[in-house]
Structure formats: C-alpha cells, structure tokens
PDB file of N, CA and C in Angstrom:
ATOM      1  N   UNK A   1     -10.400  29.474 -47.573  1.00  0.00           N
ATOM      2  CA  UNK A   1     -10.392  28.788 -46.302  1.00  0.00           C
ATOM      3  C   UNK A   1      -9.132  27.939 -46.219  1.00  0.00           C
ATOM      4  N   UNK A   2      -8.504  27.791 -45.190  1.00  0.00           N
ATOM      5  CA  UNK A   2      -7.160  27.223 -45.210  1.00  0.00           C
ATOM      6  C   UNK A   2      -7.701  26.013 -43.944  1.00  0.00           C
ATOM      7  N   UNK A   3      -6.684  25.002 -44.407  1.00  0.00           N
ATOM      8  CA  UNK A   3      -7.140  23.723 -43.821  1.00  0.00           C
ATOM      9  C   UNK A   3      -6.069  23.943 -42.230  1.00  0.00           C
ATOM     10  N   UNK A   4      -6.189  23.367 -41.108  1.00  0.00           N
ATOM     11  CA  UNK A   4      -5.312  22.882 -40.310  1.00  0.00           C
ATOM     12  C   UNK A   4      -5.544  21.841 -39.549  1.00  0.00           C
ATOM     13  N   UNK A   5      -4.551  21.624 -38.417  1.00  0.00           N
ATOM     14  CA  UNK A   5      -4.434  19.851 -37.841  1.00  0.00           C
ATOM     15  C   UNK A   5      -5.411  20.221 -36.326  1.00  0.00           C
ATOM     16  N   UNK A   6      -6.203  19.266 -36.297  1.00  0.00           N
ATOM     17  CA  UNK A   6      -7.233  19.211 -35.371  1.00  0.00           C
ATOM     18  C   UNK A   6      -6.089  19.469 -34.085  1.00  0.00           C
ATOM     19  N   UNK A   7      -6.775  19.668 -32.502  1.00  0.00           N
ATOM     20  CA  UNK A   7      -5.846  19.884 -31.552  1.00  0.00           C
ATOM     21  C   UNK A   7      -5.924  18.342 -31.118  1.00  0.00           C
ATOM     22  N   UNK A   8      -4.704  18.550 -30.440  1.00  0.00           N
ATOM     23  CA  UNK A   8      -4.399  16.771 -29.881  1.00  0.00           C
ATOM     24  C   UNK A   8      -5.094  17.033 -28.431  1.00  0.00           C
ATOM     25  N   UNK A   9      -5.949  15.252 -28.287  1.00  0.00           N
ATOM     26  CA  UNK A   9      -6.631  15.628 -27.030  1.00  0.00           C
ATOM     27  C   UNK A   9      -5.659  16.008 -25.709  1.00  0.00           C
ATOM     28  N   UNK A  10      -6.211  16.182 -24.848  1.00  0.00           N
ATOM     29  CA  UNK A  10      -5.279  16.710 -23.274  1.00  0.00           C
ATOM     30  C   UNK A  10      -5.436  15.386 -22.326  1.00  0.00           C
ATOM     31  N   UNK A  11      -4.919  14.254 -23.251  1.00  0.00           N
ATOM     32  CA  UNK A  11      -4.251  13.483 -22.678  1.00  0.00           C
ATOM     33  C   UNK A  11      -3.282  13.125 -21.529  1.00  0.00           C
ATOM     34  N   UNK A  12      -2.966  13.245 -20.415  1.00  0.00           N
ATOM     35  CA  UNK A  12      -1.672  12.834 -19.424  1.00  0.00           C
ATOM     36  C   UNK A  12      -1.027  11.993 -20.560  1.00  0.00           C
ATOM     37  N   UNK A  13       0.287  12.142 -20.170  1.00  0.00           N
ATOM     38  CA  UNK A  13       1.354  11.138 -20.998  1.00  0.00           C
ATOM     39  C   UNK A  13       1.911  10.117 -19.392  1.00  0.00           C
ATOM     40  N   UNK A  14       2.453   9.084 -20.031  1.00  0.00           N
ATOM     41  CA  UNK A  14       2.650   7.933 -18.749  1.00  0.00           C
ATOM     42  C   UNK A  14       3.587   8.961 -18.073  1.00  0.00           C
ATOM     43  N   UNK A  15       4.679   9.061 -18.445  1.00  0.00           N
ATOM     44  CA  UNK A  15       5.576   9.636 -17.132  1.00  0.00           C
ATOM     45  C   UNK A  15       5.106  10.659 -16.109  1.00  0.00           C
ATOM     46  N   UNK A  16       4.013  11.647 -16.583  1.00  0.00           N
ATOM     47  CA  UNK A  16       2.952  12.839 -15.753  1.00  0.00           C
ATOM     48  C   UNK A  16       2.533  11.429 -14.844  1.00  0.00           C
ATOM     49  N   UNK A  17       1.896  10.693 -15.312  1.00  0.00           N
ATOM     50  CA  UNK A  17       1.380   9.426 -14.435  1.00  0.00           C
ATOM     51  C   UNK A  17       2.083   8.880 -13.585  1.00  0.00           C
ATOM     52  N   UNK A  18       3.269   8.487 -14.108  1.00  0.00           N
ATOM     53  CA  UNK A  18       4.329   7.859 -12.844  1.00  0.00           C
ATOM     54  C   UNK A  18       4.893   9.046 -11.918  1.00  0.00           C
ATOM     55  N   UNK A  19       4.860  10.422 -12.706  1.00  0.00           N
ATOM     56  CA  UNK A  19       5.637  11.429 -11.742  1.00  0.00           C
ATOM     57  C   UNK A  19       4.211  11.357 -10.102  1.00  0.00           C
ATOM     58  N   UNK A  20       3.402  11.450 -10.560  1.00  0.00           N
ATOM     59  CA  UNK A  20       2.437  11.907  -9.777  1.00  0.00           C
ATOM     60  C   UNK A  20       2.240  10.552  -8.750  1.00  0.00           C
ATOM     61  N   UNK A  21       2.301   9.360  -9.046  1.00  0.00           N
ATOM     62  CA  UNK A  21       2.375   8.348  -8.171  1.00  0.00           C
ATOM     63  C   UNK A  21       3.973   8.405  -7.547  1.00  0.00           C
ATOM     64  N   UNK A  22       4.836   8.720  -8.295  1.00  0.00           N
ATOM     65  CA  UNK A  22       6.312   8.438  -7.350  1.00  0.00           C
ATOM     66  C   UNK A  22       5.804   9.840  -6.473  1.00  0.00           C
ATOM     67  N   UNK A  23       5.358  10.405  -6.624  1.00  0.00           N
ATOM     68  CA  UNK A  23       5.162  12.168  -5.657  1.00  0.00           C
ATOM     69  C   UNK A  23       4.611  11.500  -4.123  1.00  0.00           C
ATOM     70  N   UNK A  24       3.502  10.917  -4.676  1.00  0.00           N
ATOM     71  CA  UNK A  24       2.938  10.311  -3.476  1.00  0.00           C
ATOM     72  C   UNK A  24       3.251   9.494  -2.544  1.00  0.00           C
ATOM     73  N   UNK A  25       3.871   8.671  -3.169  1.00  0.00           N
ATOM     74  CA  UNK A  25       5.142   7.317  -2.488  1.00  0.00           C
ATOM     75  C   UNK A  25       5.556   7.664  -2.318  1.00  0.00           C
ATOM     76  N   UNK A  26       6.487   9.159  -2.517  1.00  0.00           N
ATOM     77  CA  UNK A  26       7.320   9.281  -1.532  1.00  0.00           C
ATOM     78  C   UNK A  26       6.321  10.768  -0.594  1.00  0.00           C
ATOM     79  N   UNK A  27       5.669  11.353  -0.516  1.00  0.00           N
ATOM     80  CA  UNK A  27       5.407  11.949   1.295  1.00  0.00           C
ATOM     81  C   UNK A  27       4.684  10.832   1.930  1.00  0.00           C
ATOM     82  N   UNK A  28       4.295   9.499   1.013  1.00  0.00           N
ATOM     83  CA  UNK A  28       4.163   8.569   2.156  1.00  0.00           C
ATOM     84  C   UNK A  28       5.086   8.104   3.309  1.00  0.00           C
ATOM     85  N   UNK A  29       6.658   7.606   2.310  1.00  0.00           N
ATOM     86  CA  UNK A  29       7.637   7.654   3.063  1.00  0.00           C
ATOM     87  C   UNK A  29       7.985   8.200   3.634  1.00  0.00           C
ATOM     88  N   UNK A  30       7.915   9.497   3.202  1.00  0.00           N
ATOM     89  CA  UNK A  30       8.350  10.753   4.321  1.00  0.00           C
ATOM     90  C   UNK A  30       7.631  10.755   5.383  1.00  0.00           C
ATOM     91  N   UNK A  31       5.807  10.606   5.731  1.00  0.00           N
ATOM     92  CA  UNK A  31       5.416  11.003   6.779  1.00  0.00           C
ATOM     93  C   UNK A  31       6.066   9.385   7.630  1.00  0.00           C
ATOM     94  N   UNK A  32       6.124   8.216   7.159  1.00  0.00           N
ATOM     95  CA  UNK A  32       6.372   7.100   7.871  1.00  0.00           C
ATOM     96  C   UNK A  32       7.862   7.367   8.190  1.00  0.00           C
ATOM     97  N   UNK A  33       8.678   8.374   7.531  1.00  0.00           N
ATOM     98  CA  UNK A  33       9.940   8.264   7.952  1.00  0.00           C
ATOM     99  C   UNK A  33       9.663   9.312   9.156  1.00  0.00           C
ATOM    100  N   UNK A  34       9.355  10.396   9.273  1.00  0.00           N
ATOM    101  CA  UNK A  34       9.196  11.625  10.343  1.00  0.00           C
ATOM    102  C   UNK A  34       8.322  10.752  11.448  1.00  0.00           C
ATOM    103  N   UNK A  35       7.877  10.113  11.482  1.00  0.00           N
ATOM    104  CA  UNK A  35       6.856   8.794  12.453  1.00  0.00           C
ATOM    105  C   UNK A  35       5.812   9.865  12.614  1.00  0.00           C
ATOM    106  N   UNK A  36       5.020  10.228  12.008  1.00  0.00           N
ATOM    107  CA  UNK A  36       3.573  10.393  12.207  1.00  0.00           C
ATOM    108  C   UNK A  36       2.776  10.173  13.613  1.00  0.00           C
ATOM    109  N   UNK A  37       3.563   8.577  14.129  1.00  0.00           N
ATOM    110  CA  UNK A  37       3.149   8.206  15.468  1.00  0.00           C
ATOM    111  C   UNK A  37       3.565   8.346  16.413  1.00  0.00           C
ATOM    112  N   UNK A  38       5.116   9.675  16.290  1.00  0.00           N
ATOM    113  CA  UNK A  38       5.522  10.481  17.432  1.00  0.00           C
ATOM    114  C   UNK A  38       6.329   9.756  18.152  1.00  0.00           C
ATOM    115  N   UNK A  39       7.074   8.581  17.695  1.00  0.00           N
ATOM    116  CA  UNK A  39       7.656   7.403  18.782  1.00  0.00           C
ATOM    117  C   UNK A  39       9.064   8.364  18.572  1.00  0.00           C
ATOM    118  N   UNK A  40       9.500   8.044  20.264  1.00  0.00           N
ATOM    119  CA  UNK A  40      10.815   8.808  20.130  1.00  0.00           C
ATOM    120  C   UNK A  40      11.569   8.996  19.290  1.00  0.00           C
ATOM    121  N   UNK A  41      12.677   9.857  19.417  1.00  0.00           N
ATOM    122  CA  UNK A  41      13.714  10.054  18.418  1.00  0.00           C
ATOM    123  C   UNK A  41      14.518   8.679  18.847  1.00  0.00           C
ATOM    124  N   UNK A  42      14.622   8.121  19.840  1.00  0.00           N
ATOM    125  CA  UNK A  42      15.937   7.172  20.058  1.00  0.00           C
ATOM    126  C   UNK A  42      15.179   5.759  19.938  1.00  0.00           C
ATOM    127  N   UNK A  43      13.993   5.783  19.615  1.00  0.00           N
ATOM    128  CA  UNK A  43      13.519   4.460  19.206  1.00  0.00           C
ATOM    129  C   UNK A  43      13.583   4.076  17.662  1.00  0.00           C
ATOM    130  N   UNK A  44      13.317   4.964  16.979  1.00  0.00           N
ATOM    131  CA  UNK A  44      13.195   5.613  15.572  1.00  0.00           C
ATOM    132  C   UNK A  44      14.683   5.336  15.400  1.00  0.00           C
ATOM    133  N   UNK A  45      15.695   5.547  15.872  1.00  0.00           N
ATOM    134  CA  UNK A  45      16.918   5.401  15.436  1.00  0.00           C
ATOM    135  C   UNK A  45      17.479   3.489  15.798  1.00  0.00           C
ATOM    136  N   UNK A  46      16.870   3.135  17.272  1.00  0.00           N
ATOM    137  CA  UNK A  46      17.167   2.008  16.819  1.00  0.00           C
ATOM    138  C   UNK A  46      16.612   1.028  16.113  1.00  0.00           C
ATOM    139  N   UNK A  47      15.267   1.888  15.719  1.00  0.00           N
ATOM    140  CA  UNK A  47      14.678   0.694  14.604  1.00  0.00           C
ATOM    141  C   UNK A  47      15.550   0.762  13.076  1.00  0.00           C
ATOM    142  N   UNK A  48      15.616   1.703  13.048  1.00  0.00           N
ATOM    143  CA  UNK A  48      16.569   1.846  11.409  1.00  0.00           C
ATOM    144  C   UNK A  48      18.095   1.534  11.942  1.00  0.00           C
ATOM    145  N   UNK A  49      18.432   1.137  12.883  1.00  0.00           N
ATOM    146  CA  UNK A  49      19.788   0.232  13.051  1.00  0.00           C
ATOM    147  C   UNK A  49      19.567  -0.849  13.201  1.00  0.00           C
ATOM    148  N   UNK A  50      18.846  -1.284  13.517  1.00  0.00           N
ATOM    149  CA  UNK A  50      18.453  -2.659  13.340  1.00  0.00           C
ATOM    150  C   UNK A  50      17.993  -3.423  12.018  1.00  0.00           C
ATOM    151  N   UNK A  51      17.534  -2.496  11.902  1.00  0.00           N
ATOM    152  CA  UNK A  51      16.633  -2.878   9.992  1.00  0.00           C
ATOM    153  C   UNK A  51      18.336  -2.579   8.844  1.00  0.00           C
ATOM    154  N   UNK A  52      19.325  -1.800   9.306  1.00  0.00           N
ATOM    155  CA  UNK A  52      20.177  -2.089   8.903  1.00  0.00           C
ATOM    156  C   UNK A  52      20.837  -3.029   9.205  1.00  0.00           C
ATOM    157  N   UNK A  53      20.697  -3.650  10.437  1.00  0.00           N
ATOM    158  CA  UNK A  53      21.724  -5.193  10.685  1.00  0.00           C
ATOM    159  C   UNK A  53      21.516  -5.764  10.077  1.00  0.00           C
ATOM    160  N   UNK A  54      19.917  -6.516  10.068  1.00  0.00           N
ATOM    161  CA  UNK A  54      19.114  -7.152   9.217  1.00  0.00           C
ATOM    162  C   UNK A  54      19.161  -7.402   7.500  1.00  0.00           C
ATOM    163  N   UNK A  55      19.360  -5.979   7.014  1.00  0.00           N
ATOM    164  CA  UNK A  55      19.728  -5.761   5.582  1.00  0.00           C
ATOM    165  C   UNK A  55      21.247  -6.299   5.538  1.00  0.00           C
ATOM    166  N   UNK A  56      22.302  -5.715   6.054  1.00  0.00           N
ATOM    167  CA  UNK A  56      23.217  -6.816   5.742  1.00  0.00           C
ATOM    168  C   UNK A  56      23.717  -8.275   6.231  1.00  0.00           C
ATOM    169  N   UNK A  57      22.915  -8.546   7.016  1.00  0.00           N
ATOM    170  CA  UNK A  57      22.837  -9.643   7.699  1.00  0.00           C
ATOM    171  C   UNK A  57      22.373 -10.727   6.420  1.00  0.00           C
ATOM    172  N   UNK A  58      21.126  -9.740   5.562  1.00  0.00           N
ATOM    173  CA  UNK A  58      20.433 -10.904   5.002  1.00  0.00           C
ATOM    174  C   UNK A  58      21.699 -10.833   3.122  1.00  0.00           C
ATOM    175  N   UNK A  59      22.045  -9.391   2.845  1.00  0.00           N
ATOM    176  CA  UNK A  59      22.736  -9.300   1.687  1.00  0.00           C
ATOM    177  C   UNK A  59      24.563 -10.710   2.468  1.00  0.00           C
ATOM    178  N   UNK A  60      24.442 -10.768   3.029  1.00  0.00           N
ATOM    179  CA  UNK A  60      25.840 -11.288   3.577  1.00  0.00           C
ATOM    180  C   UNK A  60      25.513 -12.664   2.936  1.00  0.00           C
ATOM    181  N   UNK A  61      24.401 -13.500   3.415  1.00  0.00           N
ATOM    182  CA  UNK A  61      24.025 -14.436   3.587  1.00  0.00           C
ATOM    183  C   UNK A  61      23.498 -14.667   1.578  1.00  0.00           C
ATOM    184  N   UNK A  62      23.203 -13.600   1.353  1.00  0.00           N
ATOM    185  CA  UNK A  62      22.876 -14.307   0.020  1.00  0.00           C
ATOM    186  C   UNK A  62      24.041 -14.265  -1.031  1.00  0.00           C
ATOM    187  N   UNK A  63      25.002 -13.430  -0.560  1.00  0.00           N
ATOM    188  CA  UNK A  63      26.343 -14.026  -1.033  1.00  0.00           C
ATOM    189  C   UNK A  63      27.176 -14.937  -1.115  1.00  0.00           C
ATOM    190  N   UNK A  64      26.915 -15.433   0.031  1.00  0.00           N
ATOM    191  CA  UNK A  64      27.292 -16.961   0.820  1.00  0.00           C
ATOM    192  C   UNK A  64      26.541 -17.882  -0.096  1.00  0.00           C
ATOM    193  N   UNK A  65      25.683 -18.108  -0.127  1.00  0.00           N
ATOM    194  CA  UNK A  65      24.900 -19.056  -0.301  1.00  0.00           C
ATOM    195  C   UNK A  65      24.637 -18.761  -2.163  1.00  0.00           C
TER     196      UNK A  65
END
C-alpha cells in the first residue's frame, strides 16, 4: 500500500474573491454609466462635465491650501 497527500479542500483563494467583487463593481458602474434611467445623451454628458469641473475645481484647491 503506498501512502499519499490528502486532497486540499476547494477552498476560493482571496484574489477569486476580490476578482468576483471587482466583476460586480464594475457592471454596476457600467449599468450607472450607460444610465439605466434613460436620461438623455446630452444630459449624461453635462453631468460628467460638470463632475469634471468639480474634480478639478476641488484637486486645484487642495493644492493651494
């Protein structure tokens, strides 16, 4: 009779774990980026120009300060 190594359980390893949560976070983003809620294309664009003013508006300011 010959001895061998028991099987290792079928464990997930963390990164299977984080792959599968970053998977999800992002078609979340995706459906919130495609607007799900159908708001125009030209509203959708000036909200993400605005949310870009904002972003460097606020990176400007924490340079300053």
């Amino acid at each position: 009779m010959t001895t061998f190594e028991p099987a290792r359980p079928a464990v997930p390893r963390a990164r299977e774990v984080q792959a599968s949560v970053l998977a999800a976070f992002q078609l979340v983003e995706d459906a919130r980026y495609l607007g799900l809620d159908r708001r125009p294309r030209r509203r959708r664009a000036r909200i993400l120009a605005e949310r870009a003013v904002l972003a460097r508006k606020l990176q400007r300011d924490l340079r300053a300060g």
